[in-house]
C-alpha atoms as a PDB file:
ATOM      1  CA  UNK A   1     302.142 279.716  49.402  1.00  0.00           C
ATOM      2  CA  UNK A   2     298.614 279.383  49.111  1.00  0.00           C
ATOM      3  CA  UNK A   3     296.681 279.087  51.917  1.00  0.00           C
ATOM      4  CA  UNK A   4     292.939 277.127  51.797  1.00  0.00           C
ATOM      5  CA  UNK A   5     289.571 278.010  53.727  1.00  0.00           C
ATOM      6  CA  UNK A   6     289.014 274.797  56.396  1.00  0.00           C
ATOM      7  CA  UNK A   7     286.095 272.697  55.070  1.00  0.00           C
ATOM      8  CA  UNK A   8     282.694 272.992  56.781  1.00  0.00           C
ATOM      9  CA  UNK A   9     283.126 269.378  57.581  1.00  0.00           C
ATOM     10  CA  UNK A  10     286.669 269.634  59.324  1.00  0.00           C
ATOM     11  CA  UNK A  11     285.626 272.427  61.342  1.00  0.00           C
ATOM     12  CA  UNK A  12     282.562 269.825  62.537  1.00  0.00           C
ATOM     13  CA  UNK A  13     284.878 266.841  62.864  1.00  0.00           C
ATOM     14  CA  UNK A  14     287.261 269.260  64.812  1.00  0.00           C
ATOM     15  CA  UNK A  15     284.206 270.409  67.145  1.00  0.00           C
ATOM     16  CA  UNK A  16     283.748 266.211  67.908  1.00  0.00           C
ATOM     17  CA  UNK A  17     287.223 265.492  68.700  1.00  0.00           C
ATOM     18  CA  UNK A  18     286.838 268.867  70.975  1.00  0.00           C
ATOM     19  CA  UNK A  19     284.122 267.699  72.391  1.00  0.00           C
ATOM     20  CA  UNK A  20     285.114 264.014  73.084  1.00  0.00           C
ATOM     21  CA  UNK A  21     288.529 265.085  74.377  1.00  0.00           C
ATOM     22  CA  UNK A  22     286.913 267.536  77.317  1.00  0.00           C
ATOM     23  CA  UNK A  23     284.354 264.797  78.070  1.00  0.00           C
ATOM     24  CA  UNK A  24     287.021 262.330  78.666  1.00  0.00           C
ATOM     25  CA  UNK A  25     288.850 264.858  80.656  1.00  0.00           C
ATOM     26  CA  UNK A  26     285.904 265.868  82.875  1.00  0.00           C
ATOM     27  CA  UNK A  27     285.410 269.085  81.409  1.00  0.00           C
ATOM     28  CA  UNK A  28     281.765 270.506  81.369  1.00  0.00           C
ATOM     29  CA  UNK A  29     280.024 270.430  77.997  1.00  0.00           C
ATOM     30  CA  UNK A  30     276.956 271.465  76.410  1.00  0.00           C
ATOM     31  CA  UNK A  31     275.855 267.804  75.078  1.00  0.00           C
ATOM     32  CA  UNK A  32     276.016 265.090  77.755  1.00  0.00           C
ATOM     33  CA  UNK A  33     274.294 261.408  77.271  1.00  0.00           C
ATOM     34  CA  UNK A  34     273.065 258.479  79.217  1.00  0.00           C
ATOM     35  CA  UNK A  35     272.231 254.907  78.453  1.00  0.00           C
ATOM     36  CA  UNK A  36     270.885 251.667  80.215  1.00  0.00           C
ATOM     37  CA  UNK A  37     274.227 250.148  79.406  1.00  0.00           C
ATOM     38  CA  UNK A  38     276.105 253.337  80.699  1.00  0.00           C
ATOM     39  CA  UNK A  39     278.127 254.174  83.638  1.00  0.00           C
ATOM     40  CA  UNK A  40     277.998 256.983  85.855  1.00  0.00           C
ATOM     41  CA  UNK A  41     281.927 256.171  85.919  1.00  0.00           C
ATOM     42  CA  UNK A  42     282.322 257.535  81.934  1.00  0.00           C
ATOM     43  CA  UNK A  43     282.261 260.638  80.681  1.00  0.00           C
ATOM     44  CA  UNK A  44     278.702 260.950  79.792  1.00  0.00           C
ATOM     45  CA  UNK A  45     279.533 261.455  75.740  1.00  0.00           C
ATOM     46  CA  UNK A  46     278.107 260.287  72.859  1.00  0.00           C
ATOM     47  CA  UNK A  47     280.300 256.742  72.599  1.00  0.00           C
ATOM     48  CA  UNK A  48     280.698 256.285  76.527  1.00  0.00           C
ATOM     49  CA  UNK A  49     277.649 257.668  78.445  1.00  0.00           C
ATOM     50  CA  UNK A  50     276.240 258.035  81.880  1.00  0.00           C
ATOM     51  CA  UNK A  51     273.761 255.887  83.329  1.00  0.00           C
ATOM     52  CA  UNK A  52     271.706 258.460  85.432  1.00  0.00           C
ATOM     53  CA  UNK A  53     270.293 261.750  84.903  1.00  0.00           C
ATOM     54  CA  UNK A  54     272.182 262.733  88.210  1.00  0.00           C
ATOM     55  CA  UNK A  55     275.817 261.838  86.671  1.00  0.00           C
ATOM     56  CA  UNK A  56     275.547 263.506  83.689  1.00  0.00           C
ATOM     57  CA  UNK A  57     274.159 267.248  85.317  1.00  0.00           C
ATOM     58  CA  UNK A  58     277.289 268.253  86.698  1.00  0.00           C
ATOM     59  CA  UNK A  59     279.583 267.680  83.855  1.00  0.00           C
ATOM     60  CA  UNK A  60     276.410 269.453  81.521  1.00  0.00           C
ATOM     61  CA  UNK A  61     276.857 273.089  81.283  1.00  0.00           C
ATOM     62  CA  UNK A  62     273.724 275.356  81.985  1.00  0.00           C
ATOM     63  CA  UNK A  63     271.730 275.415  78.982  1.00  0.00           C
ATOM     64  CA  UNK A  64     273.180 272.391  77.989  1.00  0.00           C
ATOM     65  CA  UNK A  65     270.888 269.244  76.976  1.00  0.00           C
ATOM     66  CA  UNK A  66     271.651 265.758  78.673  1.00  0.00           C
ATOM     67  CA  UNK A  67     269.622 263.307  76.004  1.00  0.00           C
ATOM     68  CA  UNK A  68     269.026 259.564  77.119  1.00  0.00           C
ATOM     69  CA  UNK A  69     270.259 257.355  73.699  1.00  0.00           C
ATOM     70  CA  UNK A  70     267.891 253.980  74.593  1.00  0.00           C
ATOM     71  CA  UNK A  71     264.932 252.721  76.846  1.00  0.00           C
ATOM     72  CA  UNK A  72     265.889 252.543  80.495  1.00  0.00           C
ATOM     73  CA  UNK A  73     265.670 253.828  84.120  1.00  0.00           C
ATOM     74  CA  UNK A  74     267.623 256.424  84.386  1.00  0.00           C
ATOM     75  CA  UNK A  75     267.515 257.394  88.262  1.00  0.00           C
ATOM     76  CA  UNK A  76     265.981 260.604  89.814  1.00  0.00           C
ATOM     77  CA  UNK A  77     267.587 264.189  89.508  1.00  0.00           C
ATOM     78  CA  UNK A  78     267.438 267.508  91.273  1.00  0.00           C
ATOM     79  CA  UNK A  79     267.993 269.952  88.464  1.00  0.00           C
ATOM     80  CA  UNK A  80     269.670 273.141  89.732  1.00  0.00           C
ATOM     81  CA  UNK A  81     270.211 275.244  86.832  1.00  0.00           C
ATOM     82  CA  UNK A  82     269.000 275.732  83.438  1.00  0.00           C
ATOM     83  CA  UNK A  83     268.514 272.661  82.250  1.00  0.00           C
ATOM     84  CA  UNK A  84     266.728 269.999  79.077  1.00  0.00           C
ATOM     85  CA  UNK A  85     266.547 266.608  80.147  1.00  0.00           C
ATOM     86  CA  UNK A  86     265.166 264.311  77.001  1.00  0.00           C
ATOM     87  CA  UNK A  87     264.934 261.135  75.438  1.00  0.00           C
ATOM     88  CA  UNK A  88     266.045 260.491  71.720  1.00  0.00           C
ATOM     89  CA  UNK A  89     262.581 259.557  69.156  1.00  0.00           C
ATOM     90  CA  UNK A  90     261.001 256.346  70.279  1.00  0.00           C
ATOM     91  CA  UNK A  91     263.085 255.890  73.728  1.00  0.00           C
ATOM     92  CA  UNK A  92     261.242 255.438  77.182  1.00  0.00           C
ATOM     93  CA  UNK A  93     263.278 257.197  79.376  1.00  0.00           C
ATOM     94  CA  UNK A  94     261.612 256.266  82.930  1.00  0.00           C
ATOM     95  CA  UNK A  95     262.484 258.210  85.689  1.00  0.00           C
ATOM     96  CA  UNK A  96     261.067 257.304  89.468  1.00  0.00           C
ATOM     97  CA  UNK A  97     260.959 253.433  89.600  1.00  0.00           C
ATOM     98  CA  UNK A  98     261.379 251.939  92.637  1.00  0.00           C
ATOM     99  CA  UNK A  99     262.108 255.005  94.284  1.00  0.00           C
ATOM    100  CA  UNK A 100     261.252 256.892  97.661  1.00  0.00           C
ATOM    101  CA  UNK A 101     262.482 260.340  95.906  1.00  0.00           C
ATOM    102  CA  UNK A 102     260.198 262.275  93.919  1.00  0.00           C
ATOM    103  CA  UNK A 103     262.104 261.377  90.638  1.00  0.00           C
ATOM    104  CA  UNK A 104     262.269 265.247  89.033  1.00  0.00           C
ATOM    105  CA  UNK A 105     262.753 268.298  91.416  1.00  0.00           C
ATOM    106  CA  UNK A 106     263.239 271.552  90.150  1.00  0.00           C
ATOM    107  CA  UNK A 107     265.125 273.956  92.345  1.00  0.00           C
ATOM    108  CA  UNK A 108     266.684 276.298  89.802  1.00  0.00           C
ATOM    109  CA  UNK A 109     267.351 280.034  89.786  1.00  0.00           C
ATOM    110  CA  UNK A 110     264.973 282.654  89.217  1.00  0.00           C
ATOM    111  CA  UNK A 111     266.242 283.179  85.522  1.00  0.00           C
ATOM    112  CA  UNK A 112     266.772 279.433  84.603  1.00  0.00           C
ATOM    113  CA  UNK A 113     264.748 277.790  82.318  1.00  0.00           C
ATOM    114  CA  UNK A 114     264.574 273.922  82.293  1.00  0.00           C
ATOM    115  CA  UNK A 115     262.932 271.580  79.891  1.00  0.00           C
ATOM    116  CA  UNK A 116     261.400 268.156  80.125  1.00  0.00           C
ATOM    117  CA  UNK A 117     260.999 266.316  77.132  1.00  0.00           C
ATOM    118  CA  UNK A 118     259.949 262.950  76.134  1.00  0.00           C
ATOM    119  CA  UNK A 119     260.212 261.328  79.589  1.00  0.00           C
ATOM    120  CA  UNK A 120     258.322 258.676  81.660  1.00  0.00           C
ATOM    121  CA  UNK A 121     258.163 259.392  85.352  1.00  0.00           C
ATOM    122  CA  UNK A 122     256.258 256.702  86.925  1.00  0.00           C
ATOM    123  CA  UNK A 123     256.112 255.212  90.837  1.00  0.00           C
ATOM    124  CA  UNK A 124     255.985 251.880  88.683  1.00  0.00           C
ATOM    125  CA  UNK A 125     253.442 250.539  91.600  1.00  0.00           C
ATOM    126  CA  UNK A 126     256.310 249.574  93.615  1.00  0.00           C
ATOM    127  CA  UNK A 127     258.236 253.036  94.760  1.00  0.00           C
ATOM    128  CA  UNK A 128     257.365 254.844  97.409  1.00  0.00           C
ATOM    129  CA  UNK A 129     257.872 258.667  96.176  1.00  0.00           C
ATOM    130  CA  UNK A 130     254.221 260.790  96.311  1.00  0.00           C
ATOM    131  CA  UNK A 131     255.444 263.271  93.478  1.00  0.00           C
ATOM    132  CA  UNK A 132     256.369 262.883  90.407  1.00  0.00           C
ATOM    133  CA  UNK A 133     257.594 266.309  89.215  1.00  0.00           C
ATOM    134  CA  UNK A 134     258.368 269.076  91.850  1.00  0.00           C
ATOM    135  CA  UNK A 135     258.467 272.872  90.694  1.00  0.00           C
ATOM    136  CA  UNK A 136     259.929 275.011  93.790  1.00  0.00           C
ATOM    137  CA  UNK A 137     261.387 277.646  91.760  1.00  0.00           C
ATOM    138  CA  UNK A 138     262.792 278.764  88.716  1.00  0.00           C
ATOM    139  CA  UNK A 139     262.240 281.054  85.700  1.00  0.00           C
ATOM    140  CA  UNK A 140     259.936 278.786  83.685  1.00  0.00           C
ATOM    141  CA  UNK A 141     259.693 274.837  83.185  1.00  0.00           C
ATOM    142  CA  UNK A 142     258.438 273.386  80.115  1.00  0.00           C
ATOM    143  CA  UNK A 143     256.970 269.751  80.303  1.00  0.00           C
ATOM    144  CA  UNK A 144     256.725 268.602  76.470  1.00  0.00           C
ATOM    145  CA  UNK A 145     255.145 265.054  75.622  1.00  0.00           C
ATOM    146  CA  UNK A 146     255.570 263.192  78.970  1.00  0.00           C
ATOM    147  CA  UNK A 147     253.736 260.767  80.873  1.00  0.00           C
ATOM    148  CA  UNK A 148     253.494 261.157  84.616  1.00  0.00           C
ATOM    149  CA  UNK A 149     251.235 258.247  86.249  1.00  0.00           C
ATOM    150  CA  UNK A 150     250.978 256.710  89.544  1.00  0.00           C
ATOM    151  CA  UNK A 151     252.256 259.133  92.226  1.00  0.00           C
ATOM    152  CA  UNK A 152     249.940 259.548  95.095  1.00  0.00           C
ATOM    153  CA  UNK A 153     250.174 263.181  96.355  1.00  0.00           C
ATOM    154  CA  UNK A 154     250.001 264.632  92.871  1.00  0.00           C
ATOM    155  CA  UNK A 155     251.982 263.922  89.328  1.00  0.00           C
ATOM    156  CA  UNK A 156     252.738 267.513  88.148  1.00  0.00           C
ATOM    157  CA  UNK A 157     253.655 269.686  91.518  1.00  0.00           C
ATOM    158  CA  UNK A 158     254.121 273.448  90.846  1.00  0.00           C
ATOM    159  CA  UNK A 159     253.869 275.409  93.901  1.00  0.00           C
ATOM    160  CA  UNK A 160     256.569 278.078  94.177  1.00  0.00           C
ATOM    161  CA  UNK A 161     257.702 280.262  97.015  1.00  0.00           C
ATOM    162  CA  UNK A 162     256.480 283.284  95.048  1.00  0.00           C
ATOM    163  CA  UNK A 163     257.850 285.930  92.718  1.00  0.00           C
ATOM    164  CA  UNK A 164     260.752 286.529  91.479  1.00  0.00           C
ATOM    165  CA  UNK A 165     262.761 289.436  92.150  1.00  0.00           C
ATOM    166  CA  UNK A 166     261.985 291.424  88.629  1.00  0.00           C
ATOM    167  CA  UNK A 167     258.151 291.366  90.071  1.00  0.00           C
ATOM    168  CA  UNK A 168     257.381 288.178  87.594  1.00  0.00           C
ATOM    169  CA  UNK A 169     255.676 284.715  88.713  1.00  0.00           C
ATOM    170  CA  UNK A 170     257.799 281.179  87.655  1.00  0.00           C
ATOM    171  CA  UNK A 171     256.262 279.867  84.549  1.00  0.00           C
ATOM    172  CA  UNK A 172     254.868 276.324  83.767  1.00  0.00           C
ATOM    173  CA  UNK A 173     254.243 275.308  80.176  1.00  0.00           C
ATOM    174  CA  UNK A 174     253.034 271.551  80.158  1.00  0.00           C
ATOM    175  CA  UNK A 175     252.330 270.746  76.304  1.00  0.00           C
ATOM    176  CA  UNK A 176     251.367 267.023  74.813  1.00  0.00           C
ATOM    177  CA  UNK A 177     251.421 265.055  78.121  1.00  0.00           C
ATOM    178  CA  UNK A 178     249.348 262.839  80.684  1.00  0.00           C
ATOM    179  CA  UNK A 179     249.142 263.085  84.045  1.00  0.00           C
ATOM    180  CA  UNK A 180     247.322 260.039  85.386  1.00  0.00           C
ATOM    181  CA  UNK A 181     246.314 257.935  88.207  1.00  0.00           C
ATOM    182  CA  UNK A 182     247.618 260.269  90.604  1.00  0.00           C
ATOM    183  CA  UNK A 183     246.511 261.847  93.475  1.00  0.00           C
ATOM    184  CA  UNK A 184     246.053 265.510  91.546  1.00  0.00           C
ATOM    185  CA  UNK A 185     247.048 265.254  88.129  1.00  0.00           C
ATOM    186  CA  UNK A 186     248.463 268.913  87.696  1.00  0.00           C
ATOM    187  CA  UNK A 187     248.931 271.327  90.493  1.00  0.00           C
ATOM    188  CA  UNK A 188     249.547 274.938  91.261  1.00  0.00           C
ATOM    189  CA  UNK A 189     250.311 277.477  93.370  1.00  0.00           C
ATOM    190  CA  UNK A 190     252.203 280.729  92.569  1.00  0.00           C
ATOM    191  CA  UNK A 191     252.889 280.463  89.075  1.00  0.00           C
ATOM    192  CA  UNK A 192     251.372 281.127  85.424  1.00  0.00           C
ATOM    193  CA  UNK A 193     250.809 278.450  83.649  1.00  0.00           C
ATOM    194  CA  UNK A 194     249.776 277.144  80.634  1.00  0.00           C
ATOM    195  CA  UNK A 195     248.365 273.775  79.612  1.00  0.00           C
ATOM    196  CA  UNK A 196     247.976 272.641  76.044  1.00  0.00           C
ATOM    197  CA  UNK A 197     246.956 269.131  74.407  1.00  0.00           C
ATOM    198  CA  UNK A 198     247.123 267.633  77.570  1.00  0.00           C
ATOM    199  CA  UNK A 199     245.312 264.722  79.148  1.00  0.00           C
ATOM    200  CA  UNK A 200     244.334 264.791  83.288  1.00  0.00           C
ATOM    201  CA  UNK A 201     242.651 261.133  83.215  1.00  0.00           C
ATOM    202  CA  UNK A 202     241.905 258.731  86.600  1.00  0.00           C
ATOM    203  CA  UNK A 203     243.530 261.174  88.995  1.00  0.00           C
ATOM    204  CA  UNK A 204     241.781 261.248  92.625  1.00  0.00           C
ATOM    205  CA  UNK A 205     241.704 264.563  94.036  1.00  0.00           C
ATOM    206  CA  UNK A 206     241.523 266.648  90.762  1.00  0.00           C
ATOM    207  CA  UNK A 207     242.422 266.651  87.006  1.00  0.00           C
ATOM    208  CA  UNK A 208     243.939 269.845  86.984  1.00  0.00           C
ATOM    209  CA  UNK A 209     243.857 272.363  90.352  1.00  0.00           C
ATOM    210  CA  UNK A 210     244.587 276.176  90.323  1.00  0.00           C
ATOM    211  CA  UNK A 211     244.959 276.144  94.355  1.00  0.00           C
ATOM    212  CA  UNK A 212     246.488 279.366  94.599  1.00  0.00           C
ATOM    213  CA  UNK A 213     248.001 282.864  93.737  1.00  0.00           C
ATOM    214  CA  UNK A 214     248.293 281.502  90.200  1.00  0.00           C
ATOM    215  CA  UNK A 215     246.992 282.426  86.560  1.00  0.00           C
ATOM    216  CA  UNK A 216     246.257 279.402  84.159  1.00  0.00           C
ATOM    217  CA  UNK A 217     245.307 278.951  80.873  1.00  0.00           C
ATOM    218  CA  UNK A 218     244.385 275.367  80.054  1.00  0.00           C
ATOM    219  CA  UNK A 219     243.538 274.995  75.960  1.00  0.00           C
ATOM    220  CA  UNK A 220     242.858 271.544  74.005  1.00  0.00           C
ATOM    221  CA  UNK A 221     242.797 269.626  76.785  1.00  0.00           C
ATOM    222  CA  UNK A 222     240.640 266.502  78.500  1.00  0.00           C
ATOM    223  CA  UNK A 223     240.174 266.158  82.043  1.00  0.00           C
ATOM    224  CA  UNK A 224     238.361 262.843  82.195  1.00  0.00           C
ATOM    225  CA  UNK A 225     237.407 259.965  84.379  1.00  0.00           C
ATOM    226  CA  UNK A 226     238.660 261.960  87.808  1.00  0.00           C
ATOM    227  CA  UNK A 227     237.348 260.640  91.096  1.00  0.00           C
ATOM    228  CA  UNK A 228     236.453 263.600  92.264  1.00  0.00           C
ATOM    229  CA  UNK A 229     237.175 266.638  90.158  1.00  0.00           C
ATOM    230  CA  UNK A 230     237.932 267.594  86.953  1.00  0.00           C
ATOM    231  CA  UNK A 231     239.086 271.448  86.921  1.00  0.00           C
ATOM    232  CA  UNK A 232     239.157 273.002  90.367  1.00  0.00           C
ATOM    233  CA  UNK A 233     240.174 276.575  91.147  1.00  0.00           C
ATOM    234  CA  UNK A 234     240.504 277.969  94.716  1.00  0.00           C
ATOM    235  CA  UNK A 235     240.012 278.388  97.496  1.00  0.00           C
ATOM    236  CA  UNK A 236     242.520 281.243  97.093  1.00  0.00           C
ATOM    237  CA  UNK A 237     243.122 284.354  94.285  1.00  0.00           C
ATOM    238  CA  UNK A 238     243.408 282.140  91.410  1.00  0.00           C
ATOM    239  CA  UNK A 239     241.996 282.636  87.549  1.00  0.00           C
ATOM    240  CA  UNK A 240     241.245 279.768  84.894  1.00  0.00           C
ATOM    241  CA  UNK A 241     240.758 280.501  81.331  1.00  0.00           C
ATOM    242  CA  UNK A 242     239.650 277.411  79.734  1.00  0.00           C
ATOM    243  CA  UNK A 243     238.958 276.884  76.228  1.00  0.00           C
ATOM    244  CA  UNK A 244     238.540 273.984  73.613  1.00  0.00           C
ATOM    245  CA  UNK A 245     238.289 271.413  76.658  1.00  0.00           C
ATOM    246  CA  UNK A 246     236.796 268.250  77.429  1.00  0.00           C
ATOM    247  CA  UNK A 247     235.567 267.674  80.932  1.00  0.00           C
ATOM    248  CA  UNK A 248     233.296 264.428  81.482  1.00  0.00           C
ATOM    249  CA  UNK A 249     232.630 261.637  83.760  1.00  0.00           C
ATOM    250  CA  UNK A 250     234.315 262.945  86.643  1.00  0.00           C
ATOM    251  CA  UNK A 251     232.674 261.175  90.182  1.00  0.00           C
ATOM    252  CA  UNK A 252     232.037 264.712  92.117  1.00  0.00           C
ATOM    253  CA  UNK A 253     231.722 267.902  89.733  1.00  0.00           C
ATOM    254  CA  UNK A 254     233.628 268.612  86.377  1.00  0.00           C
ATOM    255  CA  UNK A 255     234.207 272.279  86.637  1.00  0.00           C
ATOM    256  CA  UNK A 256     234.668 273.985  90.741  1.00  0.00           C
ATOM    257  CA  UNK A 257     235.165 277.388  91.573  1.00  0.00           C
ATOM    258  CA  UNK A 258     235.473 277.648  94.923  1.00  0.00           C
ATOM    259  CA  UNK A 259     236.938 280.697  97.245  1.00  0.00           C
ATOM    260  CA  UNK A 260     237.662 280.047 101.175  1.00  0.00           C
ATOM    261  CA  UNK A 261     235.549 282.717 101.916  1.00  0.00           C
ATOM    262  CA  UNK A 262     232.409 285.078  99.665  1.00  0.00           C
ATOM    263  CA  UNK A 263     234.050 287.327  97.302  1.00  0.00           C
ATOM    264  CA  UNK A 264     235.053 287.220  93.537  1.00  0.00           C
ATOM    265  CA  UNK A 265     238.792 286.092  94.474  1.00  0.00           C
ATOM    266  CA  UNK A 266     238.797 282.460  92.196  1.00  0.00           C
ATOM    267  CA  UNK A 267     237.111 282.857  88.755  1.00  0.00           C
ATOM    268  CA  UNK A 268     237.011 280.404  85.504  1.00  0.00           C
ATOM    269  CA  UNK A 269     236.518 282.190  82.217  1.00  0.00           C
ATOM    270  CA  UNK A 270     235.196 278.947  79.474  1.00  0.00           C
ATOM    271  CA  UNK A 271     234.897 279.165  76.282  1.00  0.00           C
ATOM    272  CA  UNK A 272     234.123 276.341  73.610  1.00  0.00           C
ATOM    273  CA  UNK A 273     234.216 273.519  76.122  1.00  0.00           C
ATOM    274  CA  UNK A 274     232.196 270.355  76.447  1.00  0.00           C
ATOM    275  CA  UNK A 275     231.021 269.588  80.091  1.00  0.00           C
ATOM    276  CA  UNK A 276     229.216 266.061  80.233  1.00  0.00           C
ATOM    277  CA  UNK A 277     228.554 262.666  82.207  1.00  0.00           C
ATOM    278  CA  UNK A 278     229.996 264.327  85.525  1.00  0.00           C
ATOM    279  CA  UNK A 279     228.259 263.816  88.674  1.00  0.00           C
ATOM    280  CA  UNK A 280     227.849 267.574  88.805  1.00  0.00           C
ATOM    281  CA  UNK A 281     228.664 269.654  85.906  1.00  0.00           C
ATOM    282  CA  UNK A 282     229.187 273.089  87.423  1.00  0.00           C
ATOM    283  CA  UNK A 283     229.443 274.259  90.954  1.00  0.00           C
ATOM    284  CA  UNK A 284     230.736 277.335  92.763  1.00  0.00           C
ATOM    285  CA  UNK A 285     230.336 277.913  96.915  1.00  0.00           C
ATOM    286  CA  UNK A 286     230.163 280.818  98.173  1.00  0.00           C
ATOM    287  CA  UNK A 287     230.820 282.793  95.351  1.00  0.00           C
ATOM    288  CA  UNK A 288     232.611 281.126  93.172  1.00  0.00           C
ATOM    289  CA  UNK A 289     232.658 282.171  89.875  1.00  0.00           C
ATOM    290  CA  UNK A 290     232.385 280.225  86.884  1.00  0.00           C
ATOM    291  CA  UNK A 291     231.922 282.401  83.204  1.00  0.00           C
ATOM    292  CA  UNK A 292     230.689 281.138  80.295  1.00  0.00           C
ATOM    293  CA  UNK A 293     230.826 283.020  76.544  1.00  0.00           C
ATOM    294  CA  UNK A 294     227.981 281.404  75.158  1.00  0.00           C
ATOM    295  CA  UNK A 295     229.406 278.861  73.458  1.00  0.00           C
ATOM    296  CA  UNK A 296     229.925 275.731  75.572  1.00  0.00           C
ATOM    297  CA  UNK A 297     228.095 272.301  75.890  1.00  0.00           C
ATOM    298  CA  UNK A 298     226.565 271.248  79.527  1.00  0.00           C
ATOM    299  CA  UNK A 299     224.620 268.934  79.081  1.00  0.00           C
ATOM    300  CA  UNK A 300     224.271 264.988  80.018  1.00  0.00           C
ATOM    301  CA  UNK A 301     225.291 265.543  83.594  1.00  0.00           C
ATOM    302  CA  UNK A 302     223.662 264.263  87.148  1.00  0.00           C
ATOM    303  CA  UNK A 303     223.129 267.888  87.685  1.00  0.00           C
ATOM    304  CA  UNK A 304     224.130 270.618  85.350  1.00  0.00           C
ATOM    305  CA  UNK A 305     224.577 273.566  87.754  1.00  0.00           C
ATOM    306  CA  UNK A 306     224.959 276.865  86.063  1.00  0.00           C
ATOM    307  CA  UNK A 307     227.600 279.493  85.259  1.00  0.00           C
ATOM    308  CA  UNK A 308     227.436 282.732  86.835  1.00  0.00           C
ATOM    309  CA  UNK A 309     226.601 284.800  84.197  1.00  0.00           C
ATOM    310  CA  UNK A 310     227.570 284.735  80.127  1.00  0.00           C
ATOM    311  CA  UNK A 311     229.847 287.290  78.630  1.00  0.00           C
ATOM    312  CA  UNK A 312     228.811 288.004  75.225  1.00  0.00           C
ATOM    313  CA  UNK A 313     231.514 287.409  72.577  1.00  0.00           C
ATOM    314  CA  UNK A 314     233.324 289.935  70.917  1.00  0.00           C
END
């Protein structure tokens, strides 16, 4: 008797029905979903989803993706493990409305990585929370085309306890988002991180601020209309490279460098970046250093100030 090769498309239809049948029976899969007409009470699949973020984590396995299928509020989540939380193409997935929790924290392991993707967090002007996403550890988090708005201790919180055991830093990749109307727009302290395409716009205290112990590299980006500052780095051990930026019309100085005591311990490296219509365009305390390689615009601002020195290109 002649036996035939299963079809491509039985196998897949066979992976559904596998799929389906654990969800229904609890099981923990790799493909969980939520939906504003869900119910934390299903079993988070495709044709009966979650409603919250926080339902549909436990029965997601790590590495798994839990993807929100229409617009909603979808709750606030403490991600423990490796992790992508996104919304489908032309959903707004709000997270943080109405809510005293900060709406993302991220307390994974030291080897997780966890993704963001396609999300609104927003205090909606009527929670209380003061954070919108909290980094406390974890092996990297990647923020890709988000909006973060209205949180008043800071939007994008990435302050770690430190290094991980192999000797590296938690990583922060924030790519294609806003972070506005906050109290800091992006945050950091013991981690490397990376900013690209990104917009830091109305925030209070700062755009975007390398506090401490941390390397950044912030490329393509706009830090504009701050109250205070745009990009601020110190007062302790941390290094900026900024390059293909806009910084303008922030209310105290676009670009500080500024160490908590005299020594070369906080430097900005900028390359190819406009600095205009700040209050004060450059400044750097007791110290401070601020590098330019020749090929930046200040102009247009209250006061200019002046880089340190220029490091001839190469």
């Amino acid at each position: 008797m002649k036996r035939r090769a299963m079809t491509f498309g039985a196998l897949l239809m066979m992976s559904f029905a596998w799929t389906a049948a654990a969800q229904a029976q609890g099981f923990v899969v790799s493909r969980t979903f939520v939906s504003s007409a869900g119910s934390d009470a299903n079993a988070c699949s495709r044709t009966a989803p979650c409603l919250t973020f926080a339902a549909a984590a436990p029965r997601t396995a790590a590495r798994g993706e839990i993807t929100a299928l229409d617009s909603g509020a979808f709750g606030n989540i403490t991600i423990t493990k490796a992790l992508t939380l996104q919304a489908a193409p032309g959903v707004q997935a709000m997270l943080g409305a109405m809510s005293s929790k900060t709406p993302i924290v991220v307390n994974a392991g030291e080897s997780d990585v966890v993704v963001l993707r396609n999300l609104h967090i927003s205090r909606n002007g009527q929670g209380t929370a003061t954070r919108g996403i909290e980094f406390n550890s974890g092996g990297a988090l990647h923020i890709e085309h988000c909006v973060v708005t209205g949180f008043s201790d800071t939007g994008i919180y990435a302050a770690t306890s430190g290094f991980n055991s192999d000797g590296a830093g938690p990583e922060l990749f924030v790519k294609d988002t806003i972070a506005r109307d906050n109290g800091t727009g992006v945050f950091l302290g013991n981690v490397f991180a990376s900013i690209d395409r990104s917009r830091a716009e109305n925030n209070v205290t700062a755009g975007v601020w390398a506090y401490f112990d941390s390397s950044l590299t912030i490329r393509d980006s706009v830090m504009a209309g701050n109250e205070n500052y745009g990009l601020r780095a110190g007062p302790h051990n941390s290094t900026v490279y900024a390059e293909d930026c806009v910084v303008t019309n922030n209310g105290a100085v676009g670009i500080l460098s500024e160490p908590v005591t005299y020594g070369p311990n906080v430097k900005i490296y900028v390359s190819h970046t406009m600095i205009s219509g700040n209050n004060e365009g450059l400044r750097r305390p007791l110290d401070g250093a601020i590098y330019s390689f020749g090929n930046n615009r200040l102009t247009n601002n209250n006061t200019n100030g002046s880089f340190t020195s220029t490091i001839p290109e190469k």
